[in-house]
Structures are given as C-alpha cells and as structure tokens.
Protein backbone atom coordinates (compact mmCIF):
# COMPACT_ATOMS: atom_id res chain seq x y z
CA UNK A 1 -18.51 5.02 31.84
CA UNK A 2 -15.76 6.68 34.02
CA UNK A 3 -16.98 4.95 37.21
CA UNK A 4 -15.74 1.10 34.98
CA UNK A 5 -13.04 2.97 33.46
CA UNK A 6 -11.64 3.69 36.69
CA UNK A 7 -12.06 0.25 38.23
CA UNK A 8 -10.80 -0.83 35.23
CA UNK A 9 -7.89 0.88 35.31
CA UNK A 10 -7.67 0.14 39.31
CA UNK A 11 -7.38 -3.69 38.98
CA UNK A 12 -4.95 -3.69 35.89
CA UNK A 13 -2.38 -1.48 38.31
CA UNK A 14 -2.77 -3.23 40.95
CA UNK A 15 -1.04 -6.41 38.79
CA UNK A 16 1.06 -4.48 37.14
CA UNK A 17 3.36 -8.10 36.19
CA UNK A 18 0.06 -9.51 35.30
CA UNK A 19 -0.69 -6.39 32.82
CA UNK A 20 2.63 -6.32 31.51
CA UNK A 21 2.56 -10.33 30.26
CA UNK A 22 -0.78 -9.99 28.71
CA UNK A 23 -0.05 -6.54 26.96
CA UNK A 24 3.35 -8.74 25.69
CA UNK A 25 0.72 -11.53 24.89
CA UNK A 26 -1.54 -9.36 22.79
CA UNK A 27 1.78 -7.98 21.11
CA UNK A 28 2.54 -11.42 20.18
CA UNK A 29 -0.61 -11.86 18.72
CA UNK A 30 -0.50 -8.53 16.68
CA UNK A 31 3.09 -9.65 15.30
CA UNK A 32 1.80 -12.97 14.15
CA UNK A 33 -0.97 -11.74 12.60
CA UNK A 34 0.89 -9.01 10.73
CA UNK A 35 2.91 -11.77 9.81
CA UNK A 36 0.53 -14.23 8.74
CA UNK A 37 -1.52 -11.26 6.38
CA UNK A 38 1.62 -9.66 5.15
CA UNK A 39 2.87 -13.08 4.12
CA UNK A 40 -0.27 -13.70 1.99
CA UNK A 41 0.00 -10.00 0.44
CA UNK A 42 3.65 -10.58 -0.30
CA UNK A 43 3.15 -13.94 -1.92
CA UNK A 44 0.18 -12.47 -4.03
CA UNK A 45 1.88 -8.92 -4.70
CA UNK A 46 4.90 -10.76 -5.45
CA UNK A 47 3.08 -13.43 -8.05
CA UNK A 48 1.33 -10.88 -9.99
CA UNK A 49 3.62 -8.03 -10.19
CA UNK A 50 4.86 -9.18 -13.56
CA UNK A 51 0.81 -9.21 -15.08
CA UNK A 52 0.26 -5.88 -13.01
CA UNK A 53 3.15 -4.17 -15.35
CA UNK A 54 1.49 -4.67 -18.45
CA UNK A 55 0.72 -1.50 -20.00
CA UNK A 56 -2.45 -2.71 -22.14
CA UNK A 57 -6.31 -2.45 -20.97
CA UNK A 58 -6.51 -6.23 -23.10
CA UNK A 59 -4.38 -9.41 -22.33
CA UNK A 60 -4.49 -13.07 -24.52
CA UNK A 61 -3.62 -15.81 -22.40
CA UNK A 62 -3.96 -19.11 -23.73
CA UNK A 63 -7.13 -21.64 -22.91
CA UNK A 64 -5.15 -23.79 -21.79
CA UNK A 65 -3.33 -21.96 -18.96
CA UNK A 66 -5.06 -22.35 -14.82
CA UNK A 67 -3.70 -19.21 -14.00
CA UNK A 68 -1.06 -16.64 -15.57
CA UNK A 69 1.49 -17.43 -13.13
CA UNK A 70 0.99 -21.16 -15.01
CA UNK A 71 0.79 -19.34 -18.76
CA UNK A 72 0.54 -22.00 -21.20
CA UNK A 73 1.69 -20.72 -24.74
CA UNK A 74 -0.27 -20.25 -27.21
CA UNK A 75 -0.22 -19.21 -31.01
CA UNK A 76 0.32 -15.59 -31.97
CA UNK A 77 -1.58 -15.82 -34.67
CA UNK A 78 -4.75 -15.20 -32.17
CA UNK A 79 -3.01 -11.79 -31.08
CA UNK A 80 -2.67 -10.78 -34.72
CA UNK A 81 -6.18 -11.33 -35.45
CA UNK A 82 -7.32 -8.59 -32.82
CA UNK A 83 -6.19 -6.54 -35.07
CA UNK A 84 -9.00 -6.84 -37.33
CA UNK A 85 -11.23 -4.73 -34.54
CA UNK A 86 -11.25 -0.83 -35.58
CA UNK A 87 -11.10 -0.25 -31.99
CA UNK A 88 -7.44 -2.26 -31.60
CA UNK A 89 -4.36 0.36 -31.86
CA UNK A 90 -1.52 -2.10 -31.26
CA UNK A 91 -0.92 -5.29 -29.93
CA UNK A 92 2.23 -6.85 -28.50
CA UNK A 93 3.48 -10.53 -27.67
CA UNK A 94 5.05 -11.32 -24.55
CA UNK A 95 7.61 -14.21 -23.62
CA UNK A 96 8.70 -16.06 -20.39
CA UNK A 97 10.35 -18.94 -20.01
CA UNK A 98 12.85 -20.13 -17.32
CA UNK A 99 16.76 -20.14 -17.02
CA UNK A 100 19.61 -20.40 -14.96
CA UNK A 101 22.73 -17.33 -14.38
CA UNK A 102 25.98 -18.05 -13.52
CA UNK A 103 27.40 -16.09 -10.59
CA UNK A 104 30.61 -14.39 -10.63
CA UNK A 105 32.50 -16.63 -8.40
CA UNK A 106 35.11 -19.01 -9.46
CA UNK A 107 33.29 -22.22 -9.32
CA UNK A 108 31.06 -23.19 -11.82
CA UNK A 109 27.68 -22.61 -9.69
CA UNK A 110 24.45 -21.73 -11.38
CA UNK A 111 21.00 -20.23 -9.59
CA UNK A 112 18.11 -21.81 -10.82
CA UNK A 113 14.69 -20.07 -11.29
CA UNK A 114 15.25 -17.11 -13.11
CA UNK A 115 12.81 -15.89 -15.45
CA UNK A 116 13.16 -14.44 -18.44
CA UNK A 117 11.06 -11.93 -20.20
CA UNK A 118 11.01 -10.86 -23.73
CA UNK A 119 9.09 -8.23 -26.13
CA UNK A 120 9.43 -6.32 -29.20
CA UNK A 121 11.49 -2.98 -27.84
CA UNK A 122 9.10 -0.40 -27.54
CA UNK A 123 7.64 1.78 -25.11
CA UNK A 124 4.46 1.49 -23.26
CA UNK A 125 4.70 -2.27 -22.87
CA UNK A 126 6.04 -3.08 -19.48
CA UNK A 127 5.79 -0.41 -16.84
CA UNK A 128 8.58 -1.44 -14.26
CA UNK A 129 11.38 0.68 -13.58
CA UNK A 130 14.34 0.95 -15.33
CA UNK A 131 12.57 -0.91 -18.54
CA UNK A 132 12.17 2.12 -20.97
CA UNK A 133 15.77 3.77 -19.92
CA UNK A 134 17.34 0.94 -20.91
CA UNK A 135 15.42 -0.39 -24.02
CA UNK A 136 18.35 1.15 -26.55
CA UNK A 137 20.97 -1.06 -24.35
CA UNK A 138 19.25 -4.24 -25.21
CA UNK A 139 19.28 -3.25 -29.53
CA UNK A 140 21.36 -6.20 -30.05
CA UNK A 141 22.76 -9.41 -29.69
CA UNK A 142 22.60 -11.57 -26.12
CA UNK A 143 21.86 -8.16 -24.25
CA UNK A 144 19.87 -8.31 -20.92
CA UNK A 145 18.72 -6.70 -18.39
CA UNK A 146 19.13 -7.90 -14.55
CA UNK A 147 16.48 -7.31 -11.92
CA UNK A 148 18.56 -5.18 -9.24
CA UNK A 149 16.10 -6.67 -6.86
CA UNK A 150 17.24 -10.42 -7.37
CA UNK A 151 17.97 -12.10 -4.61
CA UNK A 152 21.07 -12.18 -2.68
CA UNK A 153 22.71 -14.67 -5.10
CA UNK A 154 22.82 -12.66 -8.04
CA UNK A 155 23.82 -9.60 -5.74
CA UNK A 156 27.89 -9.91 -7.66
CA UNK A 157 26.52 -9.42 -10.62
CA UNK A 158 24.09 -6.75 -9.51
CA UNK A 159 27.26 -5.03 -8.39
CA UNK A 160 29.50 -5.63 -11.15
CA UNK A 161 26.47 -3.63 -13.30
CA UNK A 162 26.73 -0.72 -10.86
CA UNK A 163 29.98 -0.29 -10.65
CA UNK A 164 31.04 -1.38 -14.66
CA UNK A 165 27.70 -0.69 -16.46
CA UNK A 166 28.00 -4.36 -17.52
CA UNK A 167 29.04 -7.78 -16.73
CA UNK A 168 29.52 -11.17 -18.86
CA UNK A 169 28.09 -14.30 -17.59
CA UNK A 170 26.22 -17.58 -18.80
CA UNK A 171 23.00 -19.05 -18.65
CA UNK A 172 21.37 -22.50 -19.82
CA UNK A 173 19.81 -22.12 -23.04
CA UNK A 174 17.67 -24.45 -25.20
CA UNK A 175 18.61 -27.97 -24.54
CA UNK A 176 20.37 -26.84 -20.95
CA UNK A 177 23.35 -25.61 -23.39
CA UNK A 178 25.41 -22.60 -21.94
CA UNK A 179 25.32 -19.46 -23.69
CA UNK A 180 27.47 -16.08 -22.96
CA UNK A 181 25.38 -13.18 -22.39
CA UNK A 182 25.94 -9.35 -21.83
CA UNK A 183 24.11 -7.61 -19.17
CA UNK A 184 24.03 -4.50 -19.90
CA UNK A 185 21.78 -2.90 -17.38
CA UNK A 186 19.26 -3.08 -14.56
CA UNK A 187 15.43 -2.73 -13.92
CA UNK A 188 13.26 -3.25 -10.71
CA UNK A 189 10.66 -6.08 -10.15
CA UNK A 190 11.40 -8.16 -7.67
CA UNK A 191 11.54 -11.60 -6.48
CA UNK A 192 8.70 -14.60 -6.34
CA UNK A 193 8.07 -17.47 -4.76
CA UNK A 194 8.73 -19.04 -8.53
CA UNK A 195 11.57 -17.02 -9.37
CA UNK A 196 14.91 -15.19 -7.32
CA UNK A 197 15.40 -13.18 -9.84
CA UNK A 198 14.21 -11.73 -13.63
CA UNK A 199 15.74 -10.90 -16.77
CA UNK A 200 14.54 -9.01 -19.91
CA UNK A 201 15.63 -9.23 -22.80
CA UNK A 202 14.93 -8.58 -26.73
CA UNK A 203 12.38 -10.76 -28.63
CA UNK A 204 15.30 -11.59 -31.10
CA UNK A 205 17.83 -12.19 -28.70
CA UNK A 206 14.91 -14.46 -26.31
CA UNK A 207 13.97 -16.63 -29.73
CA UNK A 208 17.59 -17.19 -30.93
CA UNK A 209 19.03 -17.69 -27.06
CA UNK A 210 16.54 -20.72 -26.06
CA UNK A 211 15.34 -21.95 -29.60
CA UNK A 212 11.54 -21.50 -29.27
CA UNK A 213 9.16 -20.86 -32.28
CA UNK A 214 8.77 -17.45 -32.89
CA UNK A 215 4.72 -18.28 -33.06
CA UNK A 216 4.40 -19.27 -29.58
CA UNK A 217 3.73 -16.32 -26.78
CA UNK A 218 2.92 -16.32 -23.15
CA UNK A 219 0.31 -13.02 -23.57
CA UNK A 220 -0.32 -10.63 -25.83
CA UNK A 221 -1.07 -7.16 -25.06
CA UNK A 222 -3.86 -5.64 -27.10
CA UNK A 223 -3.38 -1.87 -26.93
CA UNK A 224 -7.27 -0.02 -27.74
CA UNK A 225 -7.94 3.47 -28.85
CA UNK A 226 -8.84 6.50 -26.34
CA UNK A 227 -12.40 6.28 -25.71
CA UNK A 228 -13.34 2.72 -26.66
CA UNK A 229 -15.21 0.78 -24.09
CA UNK A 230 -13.69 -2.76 -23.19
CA UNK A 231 -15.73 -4.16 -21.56
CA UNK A 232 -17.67 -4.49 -24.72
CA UNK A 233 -14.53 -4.86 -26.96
CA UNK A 234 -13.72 -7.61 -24.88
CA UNK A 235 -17.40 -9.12 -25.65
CA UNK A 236 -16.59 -9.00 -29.16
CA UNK A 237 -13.02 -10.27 -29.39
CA UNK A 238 -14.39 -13.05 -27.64
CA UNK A 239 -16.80 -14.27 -29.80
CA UNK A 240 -14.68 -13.61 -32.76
CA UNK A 241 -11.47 -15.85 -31.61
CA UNK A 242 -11.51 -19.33 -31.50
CA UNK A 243 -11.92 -20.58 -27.72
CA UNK A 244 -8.01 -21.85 -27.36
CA UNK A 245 -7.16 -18.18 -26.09
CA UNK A 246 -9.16 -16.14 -23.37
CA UNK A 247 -9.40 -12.38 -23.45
CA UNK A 248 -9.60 -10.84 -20.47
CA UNK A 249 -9.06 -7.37 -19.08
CA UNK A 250 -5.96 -6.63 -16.95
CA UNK A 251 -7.50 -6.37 -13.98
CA UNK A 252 -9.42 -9.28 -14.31
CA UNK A 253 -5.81 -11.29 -15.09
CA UNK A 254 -4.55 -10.04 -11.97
CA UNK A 255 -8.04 -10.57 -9.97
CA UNK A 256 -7.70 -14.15 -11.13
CA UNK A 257 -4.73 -14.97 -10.71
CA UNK A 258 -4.44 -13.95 -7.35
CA UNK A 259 -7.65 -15.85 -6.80
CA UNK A 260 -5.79 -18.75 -8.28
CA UNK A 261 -3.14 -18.32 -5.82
CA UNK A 262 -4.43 -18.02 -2.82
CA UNK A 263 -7.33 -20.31 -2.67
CA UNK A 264 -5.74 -23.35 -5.35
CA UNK A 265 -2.09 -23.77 -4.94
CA UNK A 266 -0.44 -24.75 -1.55
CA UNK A 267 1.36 -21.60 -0.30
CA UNK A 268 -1.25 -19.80 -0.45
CA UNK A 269 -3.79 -22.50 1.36
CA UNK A 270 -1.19 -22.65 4.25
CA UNK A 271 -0.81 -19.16 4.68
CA UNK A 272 -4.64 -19.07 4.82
CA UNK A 273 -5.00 -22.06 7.42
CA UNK A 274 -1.79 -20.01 9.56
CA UNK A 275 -4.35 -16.68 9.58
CA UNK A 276 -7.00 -18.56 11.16
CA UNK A 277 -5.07 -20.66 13.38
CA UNK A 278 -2.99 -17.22 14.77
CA UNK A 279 -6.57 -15.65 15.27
CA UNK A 280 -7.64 -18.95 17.15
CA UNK A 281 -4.41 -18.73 19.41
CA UNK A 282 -5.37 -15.14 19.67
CA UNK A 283 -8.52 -15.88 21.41
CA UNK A 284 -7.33 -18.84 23.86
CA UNK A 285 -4.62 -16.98 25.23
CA UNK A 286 -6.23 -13.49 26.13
CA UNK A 287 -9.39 -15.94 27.29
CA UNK A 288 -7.04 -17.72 29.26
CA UNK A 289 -5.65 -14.55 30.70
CA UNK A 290 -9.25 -12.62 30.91
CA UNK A 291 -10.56 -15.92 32.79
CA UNK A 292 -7.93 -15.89 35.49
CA UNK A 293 -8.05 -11.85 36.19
CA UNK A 294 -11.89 -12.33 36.77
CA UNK A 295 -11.34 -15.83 38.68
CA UNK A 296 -8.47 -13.24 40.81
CA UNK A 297 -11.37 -10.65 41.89
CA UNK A 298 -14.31 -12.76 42.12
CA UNK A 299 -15.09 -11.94 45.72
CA UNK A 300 -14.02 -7.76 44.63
CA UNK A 301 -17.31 -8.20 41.64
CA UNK A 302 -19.50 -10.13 44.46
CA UNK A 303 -19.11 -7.39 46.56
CA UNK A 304 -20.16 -4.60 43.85
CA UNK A 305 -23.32 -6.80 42.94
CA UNK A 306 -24.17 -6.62 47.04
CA UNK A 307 -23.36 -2.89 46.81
CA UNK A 308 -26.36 -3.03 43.93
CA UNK A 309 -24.31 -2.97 40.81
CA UNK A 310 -26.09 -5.13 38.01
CA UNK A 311 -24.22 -7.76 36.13
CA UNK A 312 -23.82 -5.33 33.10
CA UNK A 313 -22.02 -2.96 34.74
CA UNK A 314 -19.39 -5.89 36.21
CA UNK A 315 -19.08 -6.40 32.19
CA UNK A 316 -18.61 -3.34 31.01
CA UNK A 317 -15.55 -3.36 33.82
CA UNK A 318 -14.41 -6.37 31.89
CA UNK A 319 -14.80 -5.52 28.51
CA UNK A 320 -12.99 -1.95 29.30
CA UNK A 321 -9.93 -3.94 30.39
CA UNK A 322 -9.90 -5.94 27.22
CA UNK A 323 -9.95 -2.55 24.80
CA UNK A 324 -7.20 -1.32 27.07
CA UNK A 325 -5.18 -4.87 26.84
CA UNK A 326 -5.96 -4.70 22.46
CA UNK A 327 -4.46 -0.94 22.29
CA UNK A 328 -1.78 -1.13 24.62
CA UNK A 329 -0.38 -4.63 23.00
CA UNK A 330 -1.23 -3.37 19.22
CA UNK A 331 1.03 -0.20 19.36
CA UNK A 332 4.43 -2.22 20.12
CA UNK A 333 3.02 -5.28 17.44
CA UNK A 334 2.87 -2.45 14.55
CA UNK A 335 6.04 -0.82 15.39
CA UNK A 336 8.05 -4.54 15.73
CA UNK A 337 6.06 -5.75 12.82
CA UNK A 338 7.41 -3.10 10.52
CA UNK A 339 10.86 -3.57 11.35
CA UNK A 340 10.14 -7.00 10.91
CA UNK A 341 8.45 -6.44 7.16
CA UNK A 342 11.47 -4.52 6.15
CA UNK A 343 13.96 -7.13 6.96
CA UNK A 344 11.82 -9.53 5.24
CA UNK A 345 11.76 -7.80 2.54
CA UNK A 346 15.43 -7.18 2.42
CA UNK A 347 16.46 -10.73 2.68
CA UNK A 348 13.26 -12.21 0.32
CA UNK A 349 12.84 -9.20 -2.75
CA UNK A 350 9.40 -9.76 -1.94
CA UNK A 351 7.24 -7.28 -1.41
CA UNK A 352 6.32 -6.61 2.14
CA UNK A 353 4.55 -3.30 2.71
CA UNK A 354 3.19 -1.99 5.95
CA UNK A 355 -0.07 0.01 4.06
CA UNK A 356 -2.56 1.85 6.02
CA UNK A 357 -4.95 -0.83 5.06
CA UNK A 358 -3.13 -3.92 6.65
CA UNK A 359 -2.61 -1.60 9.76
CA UNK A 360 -6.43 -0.90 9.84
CA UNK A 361 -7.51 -4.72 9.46
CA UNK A 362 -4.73 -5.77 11.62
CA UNK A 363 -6.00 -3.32 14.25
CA UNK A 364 -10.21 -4.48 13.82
CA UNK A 365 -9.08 -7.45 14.03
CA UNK A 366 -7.16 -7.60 17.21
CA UNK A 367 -10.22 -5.68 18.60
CA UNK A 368 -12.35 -8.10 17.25
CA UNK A 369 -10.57 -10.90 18.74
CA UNK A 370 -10.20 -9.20 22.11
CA UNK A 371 -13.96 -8.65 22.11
CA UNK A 372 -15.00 -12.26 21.73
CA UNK A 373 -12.47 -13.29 24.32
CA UNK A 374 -13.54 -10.88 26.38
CA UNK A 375 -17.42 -12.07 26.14
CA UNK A 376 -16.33 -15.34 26.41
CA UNK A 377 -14.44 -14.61 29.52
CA UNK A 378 -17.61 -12.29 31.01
CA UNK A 379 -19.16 -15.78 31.80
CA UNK A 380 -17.15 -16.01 34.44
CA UNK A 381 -18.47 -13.27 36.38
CA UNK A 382 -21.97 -15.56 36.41
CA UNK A 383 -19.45 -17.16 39.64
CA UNK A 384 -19.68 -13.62 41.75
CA UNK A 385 -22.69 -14.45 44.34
CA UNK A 386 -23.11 -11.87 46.81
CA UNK A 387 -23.67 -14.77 49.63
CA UNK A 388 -20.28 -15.37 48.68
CA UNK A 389 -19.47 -12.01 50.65
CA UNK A 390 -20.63 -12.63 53.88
C-alpha cells in the first residue's frame, strides 16, 4: 500500500501542470454535478413547498387533478362530508388561483405568475413563516400578504412593506379587471418555477376579489384527533367519498407530486437527462486524462513488471492516483459550488441548499465516476511489455 502510494504520489509531482489541469478537470466535474442535482432539488423543493406547509395529516385533492402542482378544483361539499368520521377534528378548504401585481413604478407594468392563496383565518393551517403573526392584519377587506421572498420584481413593494408596514397596489381580478388591494404584511415561501412570487389572503377577500364559487377548493385539509391511525382513516374516507376526490396523506401528496415532477413534466426530464450526461462527461474526460498519464510512463510500468511486479500492483498505482485526483478536485467543487448555490438562490427565491446529503452523494459519486474511469483507463497498462525495456 505505501510502496503504490508513493509511486503514486512520485509520478503526479513529477507533472505537476499535468496534476493541476486534471484536479481543475475533476473540479469542473464536481461543480456541474452539484449543479445539475441541486437544480433538480430546487425545482422539486421549490414545487412542493406550498403542499409541504399544510398543517393536516389528511389532504382532498380533486380526481381530476395529475399532480397538486396541476390541482383541479373540486366541490367542498366532499371536505364537509369527512366530517361525518368520529375520528375527523376539523377540516379546512384551501384556494389558489393565479394573478398579476402591479409594481410601484410609474408605468403601468404588471408581473405575471403570482399565486394566490386563500383560507379561513385560523391557526394551524399553513405553517410558513410570517402566516400566523399576521392572520389579524388580513381581518378585512382586500388585505394581503406578500411573499418577502418574491422575486426581484416585486422587491419595491417588498420594501415599501418594510419600511411603511403597507403598500397599495393592483392586481387582475376575475375577468382580468384591476382591483386595489392593501398589503398589509409579509410571510416567507419562496419562488417556483410556476410562480415569482405568492400572496395570501382571506377566504372572503379571495372569493369576492376574483369571483369564484365559494364551493369550489383546490384541497382541503382534514385535521384528525390525537391518536387516530390514518393510514386506516384514510382507508375509510376512501371508500365512503365518491371517487371525484382522492384522499391521500400529506406525505404521500408531496411524494407524488414530486414524482410527478420530476419524471412527467419537462424541467424536470431535462434536468434528469443533464445529471447523466455531466456524469458521462465526467468519465470521458478523467479517462481521457488517466489514458494519457499511463500512455506517458508506459516504458516506467514495463520496467516494474521486469523488476517482478504483477499487473495488480501497476493498478493499484493507477487507481491510487485516481482517489487522489477525486479528493483533491472535490474539495474546491464543494466550496465554489456553495457560493454558487447561494447566489442562485439569491437571484431565483428558489431553494438551493448545500445539505450534508447532496455533499455525501455528490462526493460517492465523483468517486464512483473516478473509479470506472480509472478501470477503464487500467487497460492501458495491458501495453507495458517488459521486451519493451530492453
């Protein structure tokens, strides 16, 4: 083990330039692929953070709907009608919809893409920050609140908020009408790739602003008793309910959803197909680099195998180099990648978060691919005839 170590060592110093630009190579690699997972984790994070603050074990979503990021509404009657299990404490409807805000500036411009959220004001329905501080702002007429991380285009009003503790603007209402609103506060959610922004609002103030039925909900929230098992509640309700609404734990909202998104709709297919196309490049340039460093010393490995060294131990030389290439280029790949998921995360509202878990597969799989280059490249050494010494 020391004897490869050291001629491992011994060949990468003597190239020092040649050790540098593959370390930098391997650093590439690391970046991209830090890039490619924490682009998929943002998009999915970012989708389902609205579903993930639901404060209910239960959630209705309609039949109808191919994910909840694509809610279909659906009749609250269905949500009432939970309530006719013992087990049920409370339930609550939620509503979405989409709108547009007009900015502070002069001209006339409106961001599209906003959503709105509504709910009867109580507490233990949405768990996001800022939500129950502000809940007695919103007891009233065309009061919202504004997601303080919007993106950059709502960032005046944002201000105006912090600096006023409100700020009067418009948005397009039922029938793309403008309507004055009140904002009267902020909370923290964050953007999506759907939406640059969120506001909540009252259920009154969301039925009278953009004319919608006040029988039609996105999800209801079906708060159970301590104790109760849901999985088997969840049996129940749904053979009790008529099959135009699907009851489903939170978790397995979320689960799905994310499944939805990352396997069915086209971000998250081409973030997939970039993952494995980074971990291809991966492996054809450290092979390429690997396969030139052996071609470099094949006379030096010729001359070890007519010294008596087997081929193993040539590989082991080889394979040293390659753990010492995948360490050296992953430490300056984490430390750029994090700079680079905080700026990201500045500029999108996304969520971009450097957990020990992406560092860990990040880190197997550089190894990984370093490994099979490495294998790959080992073939090479097949070339190192002893004859060829002499």
């Amino acid at each position: 083990m020391l004897r490869t170590l050291s001629i491992a060592w011994a060949q990468l110093l003597h190239q020092k330039v040649q050790t540098i630009v593959t370390i930098l190579g391997i650093a590439f690699t690391v970046v991209l692929l830090f890039m490619q997972v924490g682009f998929r984790i943002g998009l999915l994070e970012s989708s389902t953070q609205f579903a993930a603050s639901f404060q209910s074990d239960i959630v209705l979503i309609s039949n109808s709907s191919i994910s909840f990021s694509f809610a279909v509404p659906f009749s609250e009657r269905r949500l009432n009608q939970a309530l006719a299990f013992k087990e049920v404490e409370a339930v609550t409807p939620i509503y979405a919809t989409m709108t547009s805000v007009k900015r502070l500036e002069k001209q006339p411009k409106f961001m599209a893409s906003i959503q709105v959220i509504a709910f009867p004001l109580k507490p233990n329905v949405i768990d996001l920050p800022g939500v129950i501080e502000n809940l007695d702002s919103l007891k009233g007429n065309n009061l919202f609140l504004l997601d303080r991380r919007s993106r950059s285009e709502l960032s005046s009003l944002i201000t105006e908020v912090k600096n006023n503790g409100k700020v009067s603007t418009e948005i397009t209402s039922f029938g793309f009408e403008r309507k004055r609103i009140d904002i009267v506060g902020l909370f923290e959610m964050g953007a999506s790739t759907y939406y640059n922004g969120n506001l909540i609002t009252s259920e009154a103030t969301f039925l009278n602003t953009f004319g919608l039925g006040s029988g039609e909900i996105i999800a209801g929230l079906v708060h159970v008793k301590p104790g109760v098992d849901v999985q088997s509640l969840i049996s129940r309700m749904e053979a009790y309910l008529p099959n135009d609404v699907r009851v489903m734990s939170k978790k397995e909202l979320i689960k799905e959803d994310k499944t939805f998104i990352e396997y069915s709709s086209p971000m998250g297919i081409v973030f997939l197909f970039a993952m494995i196309f980074s971990i291809i490049i991966g492996i054809v340039i450290l092979y390429q680099v690997l396969f030139q460093n052996i071609s470099r010393f094949t006379k030096e490995y010729a001359t070890l195998k007519a010294l008596g060294y087997s081929h193993r131990f040539l590989v082991n030389i080889v394979l040293e180099q390659v753990l010492i290439f995948a360490i050296s280029g992953y430490i300056p790949g984490f430390i750029i990648s994090c700079f680079v998921y905080n700026a990201l995360a500045d500029v999108t509202k996304m969520k971009f978060l450097m957990s020990f878990n992406i560092a860990i597969f990040i880190l197997f799989l550089i190894l990984l691919i370093c490994i099979v280059s490495g294998v790959i490249a080992t073939n090479k050494l097949k070339e190192a005839n002893p004859v060829d010494v002499f």
